[in-house]
N, C-alpha and C. Protein backbone atom coordinates (compact mmCIF):
# COMPACT_ATOMS: atom_id res chain seq x y z
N UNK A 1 -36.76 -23.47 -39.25
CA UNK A 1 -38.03 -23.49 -39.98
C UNK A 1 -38.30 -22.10 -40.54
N UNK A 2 -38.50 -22.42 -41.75
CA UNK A 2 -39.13 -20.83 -42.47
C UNK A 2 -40.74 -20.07 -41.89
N UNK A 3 -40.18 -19.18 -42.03
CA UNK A 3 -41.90 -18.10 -41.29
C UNK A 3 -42.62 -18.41 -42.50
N UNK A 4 -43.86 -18.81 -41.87
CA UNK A 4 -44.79 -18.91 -42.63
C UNK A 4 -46.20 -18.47 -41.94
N UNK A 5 -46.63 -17.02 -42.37
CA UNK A 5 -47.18 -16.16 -41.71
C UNK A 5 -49.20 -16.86 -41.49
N UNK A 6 -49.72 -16.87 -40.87
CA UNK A 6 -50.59 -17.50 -40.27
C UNK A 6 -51.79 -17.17 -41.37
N UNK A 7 -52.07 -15.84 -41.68
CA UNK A 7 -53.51 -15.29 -42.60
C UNK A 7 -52.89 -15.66 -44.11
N UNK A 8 -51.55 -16.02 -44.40
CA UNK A 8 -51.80 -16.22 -46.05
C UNK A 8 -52.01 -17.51 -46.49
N UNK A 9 -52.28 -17.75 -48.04
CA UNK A 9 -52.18 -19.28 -48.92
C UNK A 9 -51.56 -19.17 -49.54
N UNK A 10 -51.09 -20.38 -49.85
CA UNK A 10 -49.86 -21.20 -49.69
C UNK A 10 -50.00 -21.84 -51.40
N UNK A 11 -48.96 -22.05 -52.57
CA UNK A 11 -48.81 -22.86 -53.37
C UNK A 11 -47.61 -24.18 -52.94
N UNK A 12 -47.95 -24.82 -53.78
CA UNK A 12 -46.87 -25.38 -53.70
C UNK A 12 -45.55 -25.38 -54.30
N UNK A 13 -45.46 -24.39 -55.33
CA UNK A 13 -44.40 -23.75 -55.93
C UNK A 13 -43.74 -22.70 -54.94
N UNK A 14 -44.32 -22.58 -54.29
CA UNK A 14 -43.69 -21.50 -52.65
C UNK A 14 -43.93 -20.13 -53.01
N UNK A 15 -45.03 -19.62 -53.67
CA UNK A 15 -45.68 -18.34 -54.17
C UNK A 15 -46.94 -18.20 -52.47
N UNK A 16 -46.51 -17.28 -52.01
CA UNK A 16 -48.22 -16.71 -51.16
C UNK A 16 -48.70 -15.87 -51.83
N UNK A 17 -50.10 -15.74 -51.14
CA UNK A 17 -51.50 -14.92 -51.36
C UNK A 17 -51.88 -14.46 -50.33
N UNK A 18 -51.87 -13.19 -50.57
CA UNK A 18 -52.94 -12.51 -49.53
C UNK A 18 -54.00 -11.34 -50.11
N UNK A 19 -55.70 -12.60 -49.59
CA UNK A 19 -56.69 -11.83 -50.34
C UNK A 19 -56.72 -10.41 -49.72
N UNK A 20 -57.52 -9.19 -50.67
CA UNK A 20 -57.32 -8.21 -50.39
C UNK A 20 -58.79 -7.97 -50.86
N UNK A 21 -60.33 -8.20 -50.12
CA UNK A 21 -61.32 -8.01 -51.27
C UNK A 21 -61.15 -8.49 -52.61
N UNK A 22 -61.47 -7.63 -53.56
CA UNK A 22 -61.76 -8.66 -55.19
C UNK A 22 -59.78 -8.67 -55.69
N UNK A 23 -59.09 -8.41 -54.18
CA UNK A 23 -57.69 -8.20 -55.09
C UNK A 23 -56.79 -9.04 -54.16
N UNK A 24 -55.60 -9.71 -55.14
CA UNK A 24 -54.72 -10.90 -54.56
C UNK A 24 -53.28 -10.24 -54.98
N UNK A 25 -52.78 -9.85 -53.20
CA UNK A 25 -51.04 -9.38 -53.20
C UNK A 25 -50.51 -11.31 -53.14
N UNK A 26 -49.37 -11.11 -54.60
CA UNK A 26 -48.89 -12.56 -54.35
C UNK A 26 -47.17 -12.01 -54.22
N UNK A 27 -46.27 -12.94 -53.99
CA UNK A 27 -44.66 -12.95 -53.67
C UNK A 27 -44.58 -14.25 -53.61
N UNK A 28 -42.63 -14.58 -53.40
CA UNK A 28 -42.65 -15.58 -52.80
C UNK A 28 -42.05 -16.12 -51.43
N UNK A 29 -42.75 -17.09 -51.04
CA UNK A 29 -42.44 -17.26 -49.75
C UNK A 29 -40.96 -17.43 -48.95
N UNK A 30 -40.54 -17.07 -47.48
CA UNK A 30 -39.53 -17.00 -46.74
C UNK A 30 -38.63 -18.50 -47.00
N UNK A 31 -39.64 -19.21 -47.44
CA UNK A 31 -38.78 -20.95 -47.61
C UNK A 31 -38.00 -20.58 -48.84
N UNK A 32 -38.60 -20.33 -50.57
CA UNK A 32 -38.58 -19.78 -51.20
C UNK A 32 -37.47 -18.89 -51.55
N UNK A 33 -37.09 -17.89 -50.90
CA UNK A 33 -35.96 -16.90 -50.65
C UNK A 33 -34.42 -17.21 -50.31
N UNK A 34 -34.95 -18.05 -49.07
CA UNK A 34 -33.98 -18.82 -48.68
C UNK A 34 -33.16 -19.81 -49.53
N UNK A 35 -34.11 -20.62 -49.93
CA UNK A 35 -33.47 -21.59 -51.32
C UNK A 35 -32.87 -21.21 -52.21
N UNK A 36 -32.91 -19.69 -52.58
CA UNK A 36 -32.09 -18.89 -53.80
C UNK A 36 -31.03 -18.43 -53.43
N UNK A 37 -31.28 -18.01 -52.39
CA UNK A 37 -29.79 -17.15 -51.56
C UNK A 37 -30.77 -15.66 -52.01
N UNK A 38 -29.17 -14.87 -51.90
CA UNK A 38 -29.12 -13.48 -52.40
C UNK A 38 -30.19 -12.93 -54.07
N UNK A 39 -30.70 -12.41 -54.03
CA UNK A 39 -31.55 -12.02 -54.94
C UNK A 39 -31.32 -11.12 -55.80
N UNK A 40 -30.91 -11.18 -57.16
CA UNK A 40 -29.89 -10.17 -57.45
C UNK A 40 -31.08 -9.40 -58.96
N UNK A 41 -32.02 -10.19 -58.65
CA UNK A 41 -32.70 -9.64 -60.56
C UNK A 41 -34.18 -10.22 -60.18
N UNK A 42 -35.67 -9.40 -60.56
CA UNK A 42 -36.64 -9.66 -60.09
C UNK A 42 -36.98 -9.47 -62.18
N UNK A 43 -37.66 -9.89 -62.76
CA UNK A 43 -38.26 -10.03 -63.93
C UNK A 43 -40.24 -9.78 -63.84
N UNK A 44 -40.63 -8.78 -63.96
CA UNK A 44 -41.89 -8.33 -62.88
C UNK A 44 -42.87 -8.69 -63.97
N UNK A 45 -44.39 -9.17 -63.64
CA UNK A 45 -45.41 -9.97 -65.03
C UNK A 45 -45.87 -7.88 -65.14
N UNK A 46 -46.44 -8.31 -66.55
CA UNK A 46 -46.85 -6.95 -66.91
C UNK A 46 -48.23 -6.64 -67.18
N UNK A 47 -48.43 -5.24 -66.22
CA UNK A 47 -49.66 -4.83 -65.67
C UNK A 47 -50.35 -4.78 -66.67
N UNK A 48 -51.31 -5.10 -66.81
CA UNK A 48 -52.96 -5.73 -67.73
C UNK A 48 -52.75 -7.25 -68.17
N UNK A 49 -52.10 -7.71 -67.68
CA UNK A 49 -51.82 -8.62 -68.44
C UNK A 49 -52.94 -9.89 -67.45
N UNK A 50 -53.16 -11.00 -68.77
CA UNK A 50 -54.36 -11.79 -67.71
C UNK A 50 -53.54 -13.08 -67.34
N UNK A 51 -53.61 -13.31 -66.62
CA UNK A 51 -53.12 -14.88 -66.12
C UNK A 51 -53.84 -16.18 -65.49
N UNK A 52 -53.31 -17.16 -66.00
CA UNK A 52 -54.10 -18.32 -65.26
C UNK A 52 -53.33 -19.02 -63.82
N UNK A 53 -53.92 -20.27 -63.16
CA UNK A 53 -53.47 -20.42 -62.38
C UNK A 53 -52.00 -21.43 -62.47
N UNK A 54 -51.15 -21.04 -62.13
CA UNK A 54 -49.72 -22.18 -62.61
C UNK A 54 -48.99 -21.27 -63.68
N UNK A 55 -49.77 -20.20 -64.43
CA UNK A 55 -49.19 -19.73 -64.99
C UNK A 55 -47.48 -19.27 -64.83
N UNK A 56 -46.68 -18.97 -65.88
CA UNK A 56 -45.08 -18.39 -65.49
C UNK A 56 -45.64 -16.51 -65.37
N UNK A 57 -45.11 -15.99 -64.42
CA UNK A 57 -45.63 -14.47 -64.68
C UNK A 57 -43.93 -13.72 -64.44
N UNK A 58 -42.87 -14.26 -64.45
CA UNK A 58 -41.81 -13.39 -64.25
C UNK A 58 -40.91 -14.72 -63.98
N UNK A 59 -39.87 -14.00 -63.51
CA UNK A 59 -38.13 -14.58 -63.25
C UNK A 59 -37.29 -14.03 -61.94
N UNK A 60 -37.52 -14.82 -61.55
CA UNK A 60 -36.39 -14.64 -60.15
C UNK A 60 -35.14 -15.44 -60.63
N UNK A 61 -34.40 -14.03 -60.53
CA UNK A 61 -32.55 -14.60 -60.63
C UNK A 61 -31.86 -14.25 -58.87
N UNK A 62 -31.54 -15.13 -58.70
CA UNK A 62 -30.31 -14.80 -57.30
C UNK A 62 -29.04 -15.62 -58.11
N UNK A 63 -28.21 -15.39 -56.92
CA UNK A 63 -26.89 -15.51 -57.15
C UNK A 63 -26.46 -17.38 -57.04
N UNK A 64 -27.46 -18.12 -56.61
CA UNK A 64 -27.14 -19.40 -56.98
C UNK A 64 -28.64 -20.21 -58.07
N UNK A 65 -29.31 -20.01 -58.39
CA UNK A 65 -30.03 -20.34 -59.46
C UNK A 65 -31.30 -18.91 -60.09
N UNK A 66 -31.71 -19.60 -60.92
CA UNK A 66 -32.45 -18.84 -61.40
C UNK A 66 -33.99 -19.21 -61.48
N UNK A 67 -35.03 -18.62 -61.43
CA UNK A 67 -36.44 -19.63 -60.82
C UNK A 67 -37.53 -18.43 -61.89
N UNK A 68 -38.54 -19.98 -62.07
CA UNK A 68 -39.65 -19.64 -62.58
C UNK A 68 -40.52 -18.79 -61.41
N UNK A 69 -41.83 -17.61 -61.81
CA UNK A 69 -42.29 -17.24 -60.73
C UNK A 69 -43.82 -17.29 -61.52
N UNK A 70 -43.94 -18.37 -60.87
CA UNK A 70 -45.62 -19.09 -61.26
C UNK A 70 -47.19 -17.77 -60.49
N UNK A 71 -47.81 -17.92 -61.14
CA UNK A 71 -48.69 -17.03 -60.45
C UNK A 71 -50.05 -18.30 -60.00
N UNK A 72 -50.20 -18.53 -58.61
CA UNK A 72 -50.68 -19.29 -57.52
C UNK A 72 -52.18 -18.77 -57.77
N UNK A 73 -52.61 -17.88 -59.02
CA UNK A 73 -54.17 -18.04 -58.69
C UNK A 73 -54.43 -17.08 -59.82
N UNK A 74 -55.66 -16.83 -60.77
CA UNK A 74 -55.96 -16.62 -62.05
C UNK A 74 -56.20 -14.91 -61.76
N UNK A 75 -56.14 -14.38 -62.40
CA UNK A 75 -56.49 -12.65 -62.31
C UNK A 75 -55.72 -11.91 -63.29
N UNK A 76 -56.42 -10.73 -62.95
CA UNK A 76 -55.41 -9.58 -64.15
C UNK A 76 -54.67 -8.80 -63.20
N UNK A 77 -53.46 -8.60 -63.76
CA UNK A 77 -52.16 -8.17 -63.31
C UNK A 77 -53.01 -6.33 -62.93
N UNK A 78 -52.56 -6.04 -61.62
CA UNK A 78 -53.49 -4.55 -61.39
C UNK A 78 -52.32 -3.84 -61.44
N UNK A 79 -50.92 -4.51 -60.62
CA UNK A 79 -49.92 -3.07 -60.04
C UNK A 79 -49.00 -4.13 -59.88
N UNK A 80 -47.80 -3.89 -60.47
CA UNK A 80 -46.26 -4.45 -59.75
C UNK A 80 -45.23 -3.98 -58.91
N UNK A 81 -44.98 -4.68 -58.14
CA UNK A 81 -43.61 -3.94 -57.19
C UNK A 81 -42.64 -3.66 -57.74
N UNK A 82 -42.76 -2.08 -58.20
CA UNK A 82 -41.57 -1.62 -59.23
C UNK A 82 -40.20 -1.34 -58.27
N UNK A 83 -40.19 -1.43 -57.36
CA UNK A 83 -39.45 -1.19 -56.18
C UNK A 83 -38.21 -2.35 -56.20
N UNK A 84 -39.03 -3.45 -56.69
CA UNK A 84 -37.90 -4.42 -57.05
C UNK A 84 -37.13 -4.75 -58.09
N UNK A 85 -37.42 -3.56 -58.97
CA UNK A 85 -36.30 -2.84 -59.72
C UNK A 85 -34.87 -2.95 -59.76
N UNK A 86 -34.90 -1.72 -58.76
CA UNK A 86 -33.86 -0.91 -58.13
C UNK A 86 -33.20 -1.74 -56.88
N UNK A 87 -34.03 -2.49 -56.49
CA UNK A 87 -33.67 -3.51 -54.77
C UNK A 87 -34.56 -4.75 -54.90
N UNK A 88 -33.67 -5.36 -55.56
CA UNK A 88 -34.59 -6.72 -55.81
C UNK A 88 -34.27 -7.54 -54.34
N UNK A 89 -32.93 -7.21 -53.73
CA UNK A 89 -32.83 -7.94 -52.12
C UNK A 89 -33.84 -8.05 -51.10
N UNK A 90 -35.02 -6.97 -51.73
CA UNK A 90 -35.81 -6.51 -50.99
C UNK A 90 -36.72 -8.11 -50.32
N UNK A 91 -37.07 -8.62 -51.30
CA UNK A 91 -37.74 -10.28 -51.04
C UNK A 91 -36.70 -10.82 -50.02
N UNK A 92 -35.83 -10.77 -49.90
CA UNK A 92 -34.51 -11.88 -49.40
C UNK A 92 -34.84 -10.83 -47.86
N UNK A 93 -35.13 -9.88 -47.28
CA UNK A 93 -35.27 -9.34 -46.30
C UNK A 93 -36.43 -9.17 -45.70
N UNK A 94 -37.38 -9.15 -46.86
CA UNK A 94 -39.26 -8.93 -46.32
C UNK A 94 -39.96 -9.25 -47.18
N UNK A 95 -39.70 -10.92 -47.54
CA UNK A 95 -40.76 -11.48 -48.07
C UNK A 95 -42.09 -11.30 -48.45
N UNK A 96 -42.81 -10.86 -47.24
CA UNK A 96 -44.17 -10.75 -47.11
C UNK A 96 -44.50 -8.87 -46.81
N UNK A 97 -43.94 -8.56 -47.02
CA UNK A 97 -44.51 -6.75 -46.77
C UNK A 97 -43.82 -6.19 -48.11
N UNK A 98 -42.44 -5.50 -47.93
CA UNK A 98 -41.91 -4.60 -48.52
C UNK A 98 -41.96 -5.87 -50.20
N UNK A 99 -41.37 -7.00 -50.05
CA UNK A 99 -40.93 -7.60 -50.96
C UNK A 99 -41.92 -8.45 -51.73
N UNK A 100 -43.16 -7.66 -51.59
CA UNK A 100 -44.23 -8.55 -52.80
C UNK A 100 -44.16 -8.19 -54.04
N UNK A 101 -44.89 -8.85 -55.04
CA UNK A 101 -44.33 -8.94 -56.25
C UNK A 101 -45.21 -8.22 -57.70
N UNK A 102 -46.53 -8.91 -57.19
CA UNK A 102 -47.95 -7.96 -57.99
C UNK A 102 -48.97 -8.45 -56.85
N UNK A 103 -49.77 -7.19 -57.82
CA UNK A 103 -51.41 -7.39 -57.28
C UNK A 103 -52.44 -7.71 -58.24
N UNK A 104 -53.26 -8.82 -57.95
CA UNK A 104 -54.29 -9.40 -59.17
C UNK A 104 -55.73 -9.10 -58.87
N UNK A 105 -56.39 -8.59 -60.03
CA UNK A 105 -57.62 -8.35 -59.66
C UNK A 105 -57.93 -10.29 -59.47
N UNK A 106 -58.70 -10.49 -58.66
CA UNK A 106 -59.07 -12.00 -58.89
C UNK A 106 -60.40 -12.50 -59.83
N UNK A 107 -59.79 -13.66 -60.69
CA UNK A 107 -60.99 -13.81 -61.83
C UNK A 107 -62.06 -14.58 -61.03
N UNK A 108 -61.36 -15.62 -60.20
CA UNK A 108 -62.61 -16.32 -59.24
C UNK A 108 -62.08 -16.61 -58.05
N UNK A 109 -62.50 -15.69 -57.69
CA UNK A 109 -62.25 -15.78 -55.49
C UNK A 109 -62.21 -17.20 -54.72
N UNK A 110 -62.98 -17.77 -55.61
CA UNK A 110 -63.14 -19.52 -54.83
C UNK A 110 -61.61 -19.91 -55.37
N UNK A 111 -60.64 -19.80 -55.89
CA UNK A 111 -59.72 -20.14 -56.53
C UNK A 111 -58.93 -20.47 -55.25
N UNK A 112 -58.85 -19.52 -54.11
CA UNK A 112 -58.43 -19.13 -53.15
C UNK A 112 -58.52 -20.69 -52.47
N UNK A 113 -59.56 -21.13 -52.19
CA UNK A 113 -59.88 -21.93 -50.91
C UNK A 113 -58.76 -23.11 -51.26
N UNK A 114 -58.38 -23.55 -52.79
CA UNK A 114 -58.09 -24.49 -53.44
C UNK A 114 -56.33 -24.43 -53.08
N UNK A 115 -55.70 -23.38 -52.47
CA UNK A 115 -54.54 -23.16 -51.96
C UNK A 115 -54.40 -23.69 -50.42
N UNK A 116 -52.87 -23.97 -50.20
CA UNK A 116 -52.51 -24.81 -48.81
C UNK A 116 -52.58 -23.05 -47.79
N UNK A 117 -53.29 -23.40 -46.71
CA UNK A 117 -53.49 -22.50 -45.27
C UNK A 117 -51.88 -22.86 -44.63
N UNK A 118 -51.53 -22.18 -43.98
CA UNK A 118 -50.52 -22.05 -43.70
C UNK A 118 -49.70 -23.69 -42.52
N UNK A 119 -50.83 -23.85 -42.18
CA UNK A 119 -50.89 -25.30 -41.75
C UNK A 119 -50.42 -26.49 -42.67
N UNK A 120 -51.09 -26.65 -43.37
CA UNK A 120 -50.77 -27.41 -44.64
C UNK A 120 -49.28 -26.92 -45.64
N UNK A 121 -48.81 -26.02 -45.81
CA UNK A 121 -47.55 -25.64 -46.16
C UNK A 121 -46.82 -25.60 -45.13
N UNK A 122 -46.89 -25.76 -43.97
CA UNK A 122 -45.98 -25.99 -43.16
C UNK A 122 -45.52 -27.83 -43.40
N UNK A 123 -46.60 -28.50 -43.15
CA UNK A 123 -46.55 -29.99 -43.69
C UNK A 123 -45.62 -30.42 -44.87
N UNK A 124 -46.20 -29.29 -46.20
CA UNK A 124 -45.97 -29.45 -47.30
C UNK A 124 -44.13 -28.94 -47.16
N UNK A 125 -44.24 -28.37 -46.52
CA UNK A 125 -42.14 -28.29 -46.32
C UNK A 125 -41.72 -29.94 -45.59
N UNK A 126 -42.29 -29.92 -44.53
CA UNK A 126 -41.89 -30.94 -43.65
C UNK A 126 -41.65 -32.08 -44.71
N UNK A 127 -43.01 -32.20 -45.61
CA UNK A 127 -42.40 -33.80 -45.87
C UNK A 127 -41.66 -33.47 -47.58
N UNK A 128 -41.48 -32.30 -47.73
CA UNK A 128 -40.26 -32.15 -48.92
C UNK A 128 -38.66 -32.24 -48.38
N UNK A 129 -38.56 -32.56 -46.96
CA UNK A 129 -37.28 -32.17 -46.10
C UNK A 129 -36.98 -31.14 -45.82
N UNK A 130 -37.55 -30.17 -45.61
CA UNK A 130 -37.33 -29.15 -45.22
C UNK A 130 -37.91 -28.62 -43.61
């Protein structure tokens, strides 16, 4: 079973959130990582930029497919993990710390509640077979 850390929300595209006050660190999740393999190319959304929810905000390439990277909740792009540059493996090792992706100012905080709790994405694997 993939870690699926207890305080974040959950899409169903396998993107987390973790609120930060008026600001949302998103990545994607340990299930997520796994399904790609090796992570060889991170495509990062660009800072000011505004986004909606479902939106495409970048490109995850690994070494067996290549994936849309949806942004799980509406805001303006504040700061990207330029880090995944240079070490895009970085996600494939620390999903949730070193290997997040941006930070969004949030356009509406209630946006939040409307995402799966870590309970419910645990489900939401279970009955995808996973």
């Amino acid at each position: 079973m993939a870690n699926v850390p207890e305080e974040l929300k959950y899409s169903k595209s396998h993107e987390w959130v973790r609120i930060e006050g008026s600001q949302a660190v998103i990545g994607i999740t340990d299930f997520a990582q796994g399904e790609l393999s090796d992570i060889v190319m991170v495509e990062l959304p660009q800072v000011g930029r505004e986004v909606g929810t479902g939106d495409s905000i970048g490109v995850i390439e690994a070494v067996k497919a290549v994936a849309d990277l949806y942004s799980p909740i509406s805001g303006k792009v504040l700061e990207v993990n330029t880090n995944l540059s240079a070490s895009p493996e970085t996600i494939n090792s620390d999903p949730y710390g070193e290997g997040w992706i941006a930070k969004l100012e949030l356009a509406d905080p209630s946006e939040a509640e409307k995402l799966m709790d870590a309970a419910a994405y645990k489900e939401f694997l279970a009955t995808q077979g996973h």
